[in-house]
N, C-alpha and C. Protein backbone atom coordinates (compact mmCIF):
# COMPACT_ATOMS: atom_id res chain seq x y z
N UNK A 1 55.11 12.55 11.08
CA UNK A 1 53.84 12.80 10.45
C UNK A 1 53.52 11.72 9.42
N UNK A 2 54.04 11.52 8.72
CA UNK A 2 54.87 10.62 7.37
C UNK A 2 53.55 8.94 8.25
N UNK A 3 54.42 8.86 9.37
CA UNK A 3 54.35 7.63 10.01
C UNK A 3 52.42 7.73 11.08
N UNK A 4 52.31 8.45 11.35
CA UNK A 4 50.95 8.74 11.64
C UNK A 4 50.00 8.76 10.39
N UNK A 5 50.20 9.19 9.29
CA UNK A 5 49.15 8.99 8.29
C UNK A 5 48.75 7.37 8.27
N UNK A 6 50.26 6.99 7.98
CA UNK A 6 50.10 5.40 7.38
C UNK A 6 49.42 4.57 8.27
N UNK A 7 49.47 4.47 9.94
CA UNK A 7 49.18 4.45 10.83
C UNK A 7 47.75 4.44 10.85
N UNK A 8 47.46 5.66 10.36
CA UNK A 8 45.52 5.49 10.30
C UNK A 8 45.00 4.90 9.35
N UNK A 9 45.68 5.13 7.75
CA UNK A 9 45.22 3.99 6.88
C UNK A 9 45.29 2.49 7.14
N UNK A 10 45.92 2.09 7.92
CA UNK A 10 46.24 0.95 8.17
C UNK A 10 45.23 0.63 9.43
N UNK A 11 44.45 1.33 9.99
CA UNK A 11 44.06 1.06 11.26
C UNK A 11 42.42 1.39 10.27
N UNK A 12 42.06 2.05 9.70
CA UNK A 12 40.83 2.01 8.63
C UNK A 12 41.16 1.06 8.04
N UNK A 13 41.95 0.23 7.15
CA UNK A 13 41.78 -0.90 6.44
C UNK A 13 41.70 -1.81 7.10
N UNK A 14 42.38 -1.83 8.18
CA UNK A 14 42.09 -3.32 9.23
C UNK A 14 40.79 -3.27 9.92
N UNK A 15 40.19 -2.24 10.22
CA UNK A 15 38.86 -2.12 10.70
C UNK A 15 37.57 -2.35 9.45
N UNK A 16 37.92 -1.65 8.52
CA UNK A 16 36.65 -2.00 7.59
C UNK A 16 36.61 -3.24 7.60
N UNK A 17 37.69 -4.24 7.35
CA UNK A 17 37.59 -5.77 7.09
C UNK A 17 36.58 -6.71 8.33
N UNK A 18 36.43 -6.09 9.52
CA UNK A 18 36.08 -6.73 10.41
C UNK A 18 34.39 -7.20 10.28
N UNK A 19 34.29 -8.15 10.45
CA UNK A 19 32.40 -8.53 10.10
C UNK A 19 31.84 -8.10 11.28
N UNK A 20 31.08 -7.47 11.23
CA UNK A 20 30.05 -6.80 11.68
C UNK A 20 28.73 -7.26 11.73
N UNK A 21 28.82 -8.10 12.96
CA UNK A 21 27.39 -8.59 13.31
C UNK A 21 26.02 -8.30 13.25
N UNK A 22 26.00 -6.71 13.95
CA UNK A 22 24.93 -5.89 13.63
C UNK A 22 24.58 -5.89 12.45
N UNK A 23 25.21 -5.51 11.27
CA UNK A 23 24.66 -5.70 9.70
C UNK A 23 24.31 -6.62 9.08
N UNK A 24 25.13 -8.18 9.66
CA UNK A 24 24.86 -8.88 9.23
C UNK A 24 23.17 -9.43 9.20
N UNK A 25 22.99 -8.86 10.55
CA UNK A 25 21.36 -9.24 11.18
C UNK A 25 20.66 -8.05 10.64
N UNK A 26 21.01 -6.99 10.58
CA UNK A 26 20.08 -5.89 9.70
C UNK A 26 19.74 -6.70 8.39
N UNK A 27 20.52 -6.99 7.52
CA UNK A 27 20.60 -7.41 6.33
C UNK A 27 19.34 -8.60 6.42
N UNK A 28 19.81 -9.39 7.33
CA UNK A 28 18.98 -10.64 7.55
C UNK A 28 17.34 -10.09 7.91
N UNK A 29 16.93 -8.86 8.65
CA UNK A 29 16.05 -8.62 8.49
C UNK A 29 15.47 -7.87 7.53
N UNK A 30 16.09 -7.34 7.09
CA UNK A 30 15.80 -6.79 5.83
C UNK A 30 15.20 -7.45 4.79
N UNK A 31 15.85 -8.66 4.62
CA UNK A 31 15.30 -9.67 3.44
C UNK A 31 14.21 -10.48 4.14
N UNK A 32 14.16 -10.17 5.24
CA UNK A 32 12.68 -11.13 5.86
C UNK A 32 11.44 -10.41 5.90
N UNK A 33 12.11 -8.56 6.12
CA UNK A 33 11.08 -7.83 5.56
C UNK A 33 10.97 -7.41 4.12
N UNK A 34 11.68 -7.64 3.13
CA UNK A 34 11.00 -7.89 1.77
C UNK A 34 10.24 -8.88 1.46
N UNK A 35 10.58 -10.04 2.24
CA UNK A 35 10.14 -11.28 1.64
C UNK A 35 8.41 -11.01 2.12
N UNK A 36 8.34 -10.54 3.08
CA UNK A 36 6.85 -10.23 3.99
C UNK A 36 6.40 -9.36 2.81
N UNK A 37 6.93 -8.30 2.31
CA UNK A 37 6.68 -7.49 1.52
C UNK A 37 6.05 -7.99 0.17
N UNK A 38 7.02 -8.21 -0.29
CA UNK A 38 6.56 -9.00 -1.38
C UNK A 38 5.41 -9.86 -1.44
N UNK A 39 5.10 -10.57 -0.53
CA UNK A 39 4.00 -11.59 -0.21
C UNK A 39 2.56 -10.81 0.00
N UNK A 40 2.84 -9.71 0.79
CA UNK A 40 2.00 -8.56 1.03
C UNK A 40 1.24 -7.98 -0.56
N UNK A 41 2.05 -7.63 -0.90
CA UNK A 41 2.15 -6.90 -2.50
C UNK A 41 1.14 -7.52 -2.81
N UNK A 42 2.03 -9.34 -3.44
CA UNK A 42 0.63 -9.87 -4.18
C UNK A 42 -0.79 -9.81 -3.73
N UNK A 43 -0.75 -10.07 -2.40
CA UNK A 43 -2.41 -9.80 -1.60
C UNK A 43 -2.79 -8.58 -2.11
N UNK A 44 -1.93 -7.11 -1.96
CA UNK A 44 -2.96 -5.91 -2.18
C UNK A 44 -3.50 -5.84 -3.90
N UNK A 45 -2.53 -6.49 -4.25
CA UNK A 45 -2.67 -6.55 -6.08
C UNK A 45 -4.03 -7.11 -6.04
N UNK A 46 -4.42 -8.26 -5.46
CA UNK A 46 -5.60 -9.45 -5.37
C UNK A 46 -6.54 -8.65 -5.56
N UNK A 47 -6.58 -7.99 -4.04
CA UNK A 47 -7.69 -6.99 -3.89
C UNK A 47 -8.00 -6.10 -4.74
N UNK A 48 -7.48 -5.63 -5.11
CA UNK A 48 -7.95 -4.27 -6.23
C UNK A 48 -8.77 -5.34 -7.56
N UNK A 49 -7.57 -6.14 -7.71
CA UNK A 49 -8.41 -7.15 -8.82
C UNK A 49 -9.27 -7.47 -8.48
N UNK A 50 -9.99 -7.89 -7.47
CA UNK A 50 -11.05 -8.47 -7.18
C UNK A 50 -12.30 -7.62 -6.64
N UNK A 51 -12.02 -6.44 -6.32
CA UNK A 51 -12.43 -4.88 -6.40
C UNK A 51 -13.17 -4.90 -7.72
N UNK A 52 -12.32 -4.61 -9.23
CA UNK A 52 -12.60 -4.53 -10.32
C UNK A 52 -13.95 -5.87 -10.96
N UNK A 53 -13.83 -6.40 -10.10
CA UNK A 53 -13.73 -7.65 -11.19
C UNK A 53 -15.70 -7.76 -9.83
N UNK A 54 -15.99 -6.74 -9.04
CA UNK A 54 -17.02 -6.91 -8.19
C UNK A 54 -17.07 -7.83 -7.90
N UNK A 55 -16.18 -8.38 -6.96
CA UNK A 55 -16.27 -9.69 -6.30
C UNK A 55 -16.23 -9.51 -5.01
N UNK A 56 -17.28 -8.63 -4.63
CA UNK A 56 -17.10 -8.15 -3.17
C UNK A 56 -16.73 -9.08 -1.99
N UNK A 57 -17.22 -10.45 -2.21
CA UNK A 57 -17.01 -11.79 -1.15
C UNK A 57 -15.52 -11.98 -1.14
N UNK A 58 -15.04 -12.23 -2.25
CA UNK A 58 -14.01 -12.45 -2.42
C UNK A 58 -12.17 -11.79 -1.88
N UNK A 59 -13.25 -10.29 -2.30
CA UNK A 59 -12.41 -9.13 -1.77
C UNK A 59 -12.33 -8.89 -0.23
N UNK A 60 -13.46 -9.63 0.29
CA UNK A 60 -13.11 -9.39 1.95
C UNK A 60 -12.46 -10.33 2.52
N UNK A 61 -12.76 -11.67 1.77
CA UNK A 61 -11.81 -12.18 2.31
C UNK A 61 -10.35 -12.20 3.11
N UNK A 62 -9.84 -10.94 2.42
CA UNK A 62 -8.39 -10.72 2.84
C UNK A 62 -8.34 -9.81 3.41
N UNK A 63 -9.48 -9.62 4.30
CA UNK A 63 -9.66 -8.22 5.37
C UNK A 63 -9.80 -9.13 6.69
N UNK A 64 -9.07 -8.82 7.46
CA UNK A 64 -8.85 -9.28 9.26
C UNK A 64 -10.43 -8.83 9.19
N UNK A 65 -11.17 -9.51 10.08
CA UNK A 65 -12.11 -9.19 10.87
C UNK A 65 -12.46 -7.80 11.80
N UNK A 66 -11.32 -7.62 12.52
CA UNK A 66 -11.00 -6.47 13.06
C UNK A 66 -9.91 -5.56 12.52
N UNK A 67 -10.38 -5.19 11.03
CA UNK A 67 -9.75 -4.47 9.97
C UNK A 67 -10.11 -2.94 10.84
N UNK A 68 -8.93 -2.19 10.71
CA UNK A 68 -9.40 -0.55 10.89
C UNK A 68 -9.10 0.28 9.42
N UNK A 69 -10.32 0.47 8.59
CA UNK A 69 -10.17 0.96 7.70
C UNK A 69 -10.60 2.60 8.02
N UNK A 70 -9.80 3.25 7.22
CA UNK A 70 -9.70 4.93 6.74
C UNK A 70 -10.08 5.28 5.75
N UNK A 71 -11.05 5.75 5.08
CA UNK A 71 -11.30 5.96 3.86
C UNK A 71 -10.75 7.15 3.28
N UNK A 72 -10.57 7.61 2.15
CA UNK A 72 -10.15 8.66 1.78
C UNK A 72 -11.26 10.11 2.38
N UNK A 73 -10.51 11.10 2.37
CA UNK A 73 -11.15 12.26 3.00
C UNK A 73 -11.91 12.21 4.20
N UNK A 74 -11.19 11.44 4.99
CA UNK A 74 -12.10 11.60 6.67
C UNK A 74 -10.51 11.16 7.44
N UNK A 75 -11.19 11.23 8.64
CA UNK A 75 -10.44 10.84 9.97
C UNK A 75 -10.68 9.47 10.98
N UNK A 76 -11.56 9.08 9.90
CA UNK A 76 -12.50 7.91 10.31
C UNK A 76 -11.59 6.39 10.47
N UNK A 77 -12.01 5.93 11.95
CA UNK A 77 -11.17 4.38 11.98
C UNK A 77 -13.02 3.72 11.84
N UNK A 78 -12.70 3.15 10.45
CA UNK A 78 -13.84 1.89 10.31
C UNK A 78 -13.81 0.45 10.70
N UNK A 79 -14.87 0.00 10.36
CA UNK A 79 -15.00 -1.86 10.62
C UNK A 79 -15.29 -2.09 9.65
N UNK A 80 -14.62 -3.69 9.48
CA UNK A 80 -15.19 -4.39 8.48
C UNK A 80 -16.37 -4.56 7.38
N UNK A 81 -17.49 -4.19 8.39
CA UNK A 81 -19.09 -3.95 7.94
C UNK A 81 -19.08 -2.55 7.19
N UNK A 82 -18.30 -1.51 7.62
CA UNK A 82 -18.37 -0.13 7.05
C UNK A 82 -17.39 -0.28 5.71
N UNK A 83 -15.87 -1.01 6.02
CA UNK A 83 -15.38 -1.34 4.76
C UNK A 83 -16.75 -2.27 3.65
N UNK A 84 -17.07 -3.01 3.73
CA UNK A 84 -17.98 -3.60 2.84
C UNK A 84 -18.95 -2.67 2.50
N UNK A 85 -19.59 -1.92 3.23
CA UNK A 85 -20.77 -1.03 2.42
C UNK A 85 -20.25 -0.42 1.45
N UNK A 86 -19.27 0.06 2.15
CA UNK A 86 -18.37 1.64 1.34
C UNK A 86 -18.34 0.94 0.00
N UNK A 87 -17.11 -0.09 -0.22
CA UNK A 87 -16.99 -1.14 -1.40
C UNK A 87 -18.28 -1.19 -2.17
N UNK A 88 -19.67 -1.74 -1.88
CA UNK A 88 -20.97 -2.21 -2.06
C UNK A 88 -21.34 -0.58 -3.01
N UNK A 89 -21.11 0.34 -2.30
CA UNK A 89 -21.64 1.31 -3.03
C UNK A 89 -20.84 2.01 -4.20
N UNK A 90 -19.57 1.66 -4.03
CA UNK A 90 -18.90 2.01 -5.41
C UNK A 90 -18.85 1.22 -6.40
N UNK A 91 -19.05 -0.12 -6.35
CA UNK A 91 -19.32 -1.03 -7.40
C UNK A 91 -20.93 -0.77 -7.37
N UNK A 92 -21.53 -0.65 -6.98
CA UNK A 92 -23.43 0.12 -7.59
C UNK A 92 -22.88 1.63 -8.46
N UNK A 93 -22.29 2.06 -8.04
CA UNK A 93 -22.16 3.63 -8.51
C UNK A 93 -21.89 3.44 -10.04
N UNK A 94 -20.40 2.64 -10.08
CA UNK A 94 -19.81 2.41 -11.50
C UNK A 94 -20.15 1.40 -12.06
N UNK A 95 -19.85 1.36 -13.21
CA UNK A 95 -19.93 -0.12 -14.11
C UNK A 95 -18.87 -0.61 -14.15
N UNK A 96 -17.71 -0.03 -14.31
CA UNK A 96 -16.40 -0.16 -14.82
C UNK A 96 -15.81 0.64 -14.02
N UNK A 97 -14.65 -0.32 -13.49
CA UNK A 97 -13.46 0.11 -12.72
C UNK A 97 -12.06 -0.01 -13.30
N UNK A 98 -11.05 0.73 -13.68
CA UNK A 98 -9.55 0.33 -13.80
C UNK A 98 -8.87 0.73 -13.18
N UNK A 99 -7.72 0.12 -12.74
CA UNK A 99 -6.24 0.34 -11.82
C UNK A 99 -5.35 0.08 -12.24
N UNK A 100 -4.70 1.72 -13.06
CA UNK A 100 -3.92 1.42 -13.88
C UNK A 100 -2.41 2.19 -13.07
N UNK A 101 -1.42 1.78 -14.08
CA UNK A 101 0.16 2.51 -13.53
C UNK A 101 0.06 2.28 -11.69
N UNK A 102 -0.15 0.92 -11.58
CA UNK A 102 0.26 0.20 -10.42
C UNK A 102 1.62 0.15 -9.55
N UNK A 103 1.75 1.03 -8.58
CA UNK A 103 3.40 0.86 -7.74
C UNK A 103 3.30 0.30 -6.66
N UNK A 104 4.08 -0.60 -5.73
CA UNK A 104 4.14 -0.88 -5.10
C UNK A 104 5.13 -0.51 -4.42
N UNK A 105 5.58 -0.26 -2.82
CA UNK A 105 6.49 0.40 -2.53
C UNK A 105 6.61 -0.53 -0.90
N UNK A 106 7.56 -1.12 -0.23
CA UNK A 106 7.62 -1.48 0.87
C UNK A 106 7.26 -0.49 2.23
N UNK A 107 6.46 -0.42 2.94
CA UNK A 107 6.29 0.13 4.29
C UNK A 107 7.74 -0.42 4.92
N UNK A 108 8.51 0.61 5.95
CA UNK A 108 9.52 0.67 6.94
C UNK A 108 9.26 1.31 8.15
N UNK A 109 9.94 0.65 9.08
CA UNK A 109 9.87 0.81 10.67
C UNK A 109 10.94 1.83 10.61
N UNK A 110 11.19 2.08 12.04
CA UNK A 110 12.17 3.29 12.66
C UNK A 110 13.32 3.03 12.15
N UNK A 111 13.91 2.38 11.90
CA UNK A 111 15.05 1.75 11.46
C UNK A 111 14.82 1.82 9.74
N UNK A 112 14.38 2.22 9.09
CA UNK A 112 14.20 1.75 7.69
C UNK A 112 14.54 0.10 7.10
N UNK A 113 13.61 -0.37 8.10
CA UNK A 113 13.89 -1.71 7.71
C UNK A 113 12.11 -2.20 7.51
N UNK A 114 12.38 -2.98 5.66
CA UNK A 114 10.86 -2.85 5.53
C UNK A 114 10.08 -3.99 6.80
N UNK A 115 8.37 -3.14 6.95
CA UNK A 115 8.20 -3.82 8.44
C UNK A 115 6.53 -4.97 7.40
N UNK A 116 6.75 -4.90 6.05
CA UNK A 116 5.57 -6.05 5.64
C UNK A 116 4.65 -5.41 5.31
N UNK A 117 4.55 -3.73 5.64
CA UNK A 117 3.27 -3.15 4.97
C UNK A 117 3.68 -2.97 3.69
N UNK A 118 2.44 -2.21 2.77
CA UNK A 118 2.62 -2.29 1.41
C UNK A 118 1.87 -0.93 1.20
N UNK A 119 2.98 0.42 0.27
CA UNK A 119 2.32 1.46 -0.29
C UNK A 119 1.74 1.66 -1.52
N UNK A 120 0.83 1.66 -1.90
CA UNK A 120 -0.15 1.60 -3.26
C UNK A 120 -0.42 2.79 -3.78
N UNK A 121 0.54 2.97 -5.19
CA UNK A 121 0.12 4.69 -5.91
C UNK A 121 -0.43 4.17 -6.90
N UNK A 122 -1.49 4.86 -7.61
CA UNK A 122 -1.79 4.03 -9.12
C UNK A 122 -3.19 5.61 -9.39
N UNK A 123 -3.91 4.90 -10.49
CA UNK A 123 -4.67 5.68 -10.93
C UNK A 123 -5.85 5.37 -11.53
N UNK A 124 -6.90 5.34 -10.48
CA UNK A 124 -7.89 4.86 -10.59
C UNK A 124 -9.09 5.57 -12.16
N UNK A 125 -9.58 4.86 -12.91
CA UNK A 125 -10.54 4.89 -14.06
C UNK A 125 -11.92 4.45 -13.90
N UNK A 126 -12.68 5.14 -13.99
CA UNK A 126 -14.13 4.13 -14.27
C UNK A 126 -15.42 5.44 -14.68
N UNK A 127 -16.51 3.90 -14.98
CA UNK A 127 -17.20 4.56 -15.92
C UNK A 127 -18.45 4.44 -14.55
N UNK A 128 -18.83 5.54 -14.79
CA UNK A 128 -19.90 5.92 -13.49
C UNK A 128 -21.30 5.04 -14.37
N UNK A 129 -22.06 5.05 -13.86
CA UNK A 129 -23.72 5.00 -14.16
C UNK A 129 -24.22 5.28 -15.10
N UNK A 130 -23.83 6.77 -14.92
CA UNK A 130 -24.26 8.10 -15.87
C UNK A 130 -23.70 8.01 -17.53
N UNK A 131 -22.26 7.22 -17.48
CA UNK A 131 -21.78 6.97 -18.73
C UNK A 131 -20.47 7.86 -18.39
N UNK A 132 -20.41 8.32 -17.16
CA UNK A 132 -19.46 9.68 -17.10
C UNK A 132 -18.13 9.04 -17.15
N UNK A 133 -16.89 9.40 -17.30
CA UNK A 133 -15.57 8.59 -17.17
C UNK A 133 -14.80 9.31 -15.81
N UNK A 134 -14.75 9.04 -15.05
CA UNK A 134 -13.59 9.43 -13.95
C UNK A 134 -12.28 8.67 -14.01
N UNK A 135 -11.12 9.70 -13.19
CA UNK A 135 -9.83 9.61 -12.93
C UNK A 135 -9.61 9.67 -12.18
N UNK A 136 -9.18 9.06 -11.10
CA UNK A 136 -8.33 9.64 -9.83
C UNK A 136 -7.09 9.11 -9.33
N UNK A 137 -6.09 10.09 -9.00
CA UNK A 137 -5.12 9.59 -8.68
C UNK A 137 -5.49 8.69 -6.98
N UNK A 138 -4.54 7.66 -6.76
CA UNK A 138 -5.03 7.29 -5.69
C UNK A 138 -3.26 6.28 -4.64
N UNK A 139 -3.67 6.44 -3.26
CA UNK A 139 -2.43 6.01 -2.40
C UNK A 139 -3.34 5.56 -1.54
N UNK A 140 -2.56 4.38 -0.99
CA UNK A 140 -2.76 3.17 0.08
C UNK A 140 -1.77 2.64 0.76
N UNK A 141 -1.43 2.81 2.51
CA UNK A 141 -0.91 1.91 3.15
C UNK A 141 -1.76 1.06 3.68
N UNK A 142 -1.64 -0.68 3.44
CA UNK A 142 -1.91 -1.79 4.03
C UNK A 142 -1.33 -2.08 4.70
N UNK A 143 -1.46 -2.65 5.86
CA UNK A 143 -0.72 -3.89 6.89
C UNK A 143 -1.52 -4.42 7.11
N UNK A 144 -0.69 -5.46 7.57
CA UNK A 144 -0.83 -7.14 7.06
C UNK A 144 -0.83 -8.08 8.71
N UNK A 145 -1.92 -8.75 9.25
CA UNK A 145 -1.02 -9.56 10.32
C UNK A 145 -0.22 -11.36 9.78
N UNK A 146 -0.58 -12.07 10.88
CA UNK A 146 0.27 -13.04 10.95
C UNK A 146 -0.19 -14.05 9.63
N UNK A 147 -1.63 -14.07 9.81
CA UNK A 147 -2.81 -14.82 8.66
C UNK A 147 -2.57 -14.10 7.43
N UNK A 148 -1.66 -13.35 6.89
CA UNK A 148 -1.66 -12.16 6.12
C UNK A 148 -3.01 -11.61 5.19
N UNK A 149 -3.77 -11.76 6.69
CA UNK A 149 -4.93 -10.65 6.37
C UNK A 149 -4.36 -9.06 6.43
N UNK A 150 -5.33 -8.00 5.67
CA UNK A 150 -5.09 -6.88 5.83
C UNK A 150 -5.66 -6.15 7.50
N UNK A 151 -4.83 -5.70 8.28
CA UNK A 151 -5.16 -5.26 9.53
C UNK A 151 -5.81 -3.76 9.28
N UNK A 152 -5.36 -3.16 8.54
CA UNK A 152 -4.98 -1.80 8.54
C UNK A 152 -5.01 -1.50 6.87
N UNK A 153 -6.28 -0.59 6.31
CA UNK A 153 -6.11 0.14 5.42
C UNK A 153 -6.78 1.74 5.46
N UNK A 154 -5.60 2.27 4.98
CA UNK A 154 -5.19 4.08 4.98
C UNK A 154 -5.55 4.26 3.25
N UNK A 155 -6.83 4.89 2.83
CA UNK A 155 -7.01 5.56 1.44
C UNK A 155 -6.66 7.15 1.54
N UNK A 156 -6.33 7.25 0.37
CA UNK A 156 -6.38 8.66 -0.22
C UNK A 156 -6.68 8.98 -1.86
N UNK A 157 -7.24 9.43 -1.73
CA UNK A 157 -7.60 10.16 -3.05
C UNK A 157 -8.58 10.95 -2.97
N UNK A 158 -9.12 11.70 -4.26
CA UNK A 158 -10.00 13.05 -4.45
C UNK A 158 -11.63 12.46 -3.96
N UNK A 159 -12.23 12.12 -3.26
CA UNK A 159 -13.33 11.61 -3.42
C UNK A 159 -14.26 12.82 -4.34
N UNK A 160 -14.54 13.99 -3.92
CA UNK A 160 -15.18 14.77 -3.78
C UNK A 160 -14.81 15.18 -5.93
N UNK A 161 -13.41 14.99 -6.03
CA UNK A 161 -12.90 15.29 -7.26
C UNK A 161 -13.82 14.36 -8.68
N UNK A 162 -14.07 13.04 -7.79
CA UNK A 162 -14.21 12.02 -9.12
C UNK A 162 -16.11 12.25 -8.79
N UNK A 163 -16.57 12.81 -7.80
CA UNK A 163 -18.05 13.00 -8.29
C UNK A 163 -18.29 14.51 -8.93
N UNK A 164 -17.35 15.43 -8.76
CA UNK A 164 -16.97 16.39 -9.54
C UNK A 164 -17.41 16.52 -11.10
N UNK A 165 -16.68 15.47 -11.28
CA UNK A 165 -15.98 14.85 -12.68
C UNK A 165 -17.24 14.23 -13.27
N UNK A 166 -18.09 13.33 -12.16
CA UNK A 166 -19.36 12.95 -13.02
C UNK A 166 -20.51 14.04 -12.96
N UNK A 167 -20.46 15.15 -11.94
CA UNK A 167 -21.38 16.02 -12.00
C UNK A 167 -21.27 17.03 -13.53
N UNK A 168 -20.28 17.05 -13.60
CA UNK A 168 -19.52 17.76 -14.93
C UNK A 168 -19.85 17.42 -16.23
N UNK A 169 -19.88 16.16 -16.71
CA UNK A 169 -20.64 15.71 -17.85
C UNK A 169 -21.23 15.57 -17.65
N UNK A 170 -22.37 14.99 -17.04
CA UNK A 170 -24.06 15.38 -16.85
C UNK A 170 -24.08 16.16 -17.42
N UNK A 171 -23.62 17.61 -16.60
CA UNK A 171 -24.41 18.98 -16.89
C UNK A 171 -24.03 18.97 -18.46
N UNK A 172 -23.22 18.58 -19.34
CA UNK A 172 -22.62 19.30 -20.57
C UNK A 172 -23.22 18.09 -21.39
C-alpha cells in the first residue's frame, strides 16, 4: 500500500510538469483576445464621449455601415440610419449628457476566451430641455469587426424610467 501511494504521487508530479500545448495556445489566445479587447474598450469609451460632447458625425464614424443596432426596450434589429435618428433625438431632447462610474468588461466565446466584444455598465445623467435632471442606470454589448468598427450594439436601460423622471418635475 505504502508503495502504491508513492507511486501515484510520483506519477502526479511527473505529469503536472509536462507542457501542455493546449494551454499554451489557450493562453496565447487569450491575450490576443484581451489585446482586441482592450482596443475595443477605447473605441466604446470614444463613443459615449463623443455622444456627450454631440458630435453626432463623429460618433458614427465608428459604426460599420451595416451596424445591427438594439435599442433599449424593444426587440428591434436597426440600421445605421435608425441608429443616427435615435442618437439625433436624444441630443435635441437634452442639453447635457454624463457617463459616469464607467466599467468595462471583456465579451467571451464558448470557451471563455475573451472574443473582442466589449460590456458597458455605467450611469447615465442629463439635463432634459425642461431643466429636469435624469439618471439611468445603463448596459451595452458592442462588437467590433476587422476595421474595428462597431458591428453590433445591444442597449439596455429604463427608457420609459428617465422620461418618467422628466414627466415628474414638470408636474411638481
Amino acid at each position: 500500500m505504502k508503495y502504491l501511494v508513492n507511486y501515484i504521487l510520483i506519477f502526479i508530479l511527473v505529469s503536472g510538469c509536462v507542457n501542455n500545448t493546449a494551454t499554451v495556445e489557450t493562453n496565447s489566445e487569450f491575450d490576443a483576445g484581451m489585446a482586441m479587447f482592450e482596443k475595443n474598450k477605447a473605441i466604446a469609451d470614444k463613443t459615449f464621449d463623443l455622444f456627450i460632447a454631440k458630435d453626432l458625425d463623429g460618433m458614427m464614424d465608428f459604426y460599420a455601415d451595416d451596424v445591427n443596432w438594439s435599442p433599449a426596450n424593444t426587440l428591434d434589429s436597426l440600421s445605421k440610419d435608425a441608429l443616427r435618428e435615435g442618437m439625433t433625438g436624444w441630443m435635441t431632447e437634452f442639453e447635457v449628457f454624463s457617463f459616469n462610474d464607467r466599467q468595462y468588461y471583456p465579451g467571451v466565446d464558448d470557451n471563455f476566451v475573451p472574443d473582442g466584444s466589449v460590456r458597458t455598465y455605467g450611469t447615465w445623467v442629463g439635463t432634459h430641455n425642461s431643466g429636469a435632471t435624469t439618471v439611468s442606470k445603463y448596459y451595452s454589448v458592442t462588437q467590433y469587426n476587422e476595421e474595428g468598427k462597431i458591428i453590433t450594439a445591444l442597449e439596455w436601460f429604463d427608457v420609459g424610467g428617465v422620461f418618467d423622471q422628466v414627466e415628474s418635475q414638470i408636474q411638481n
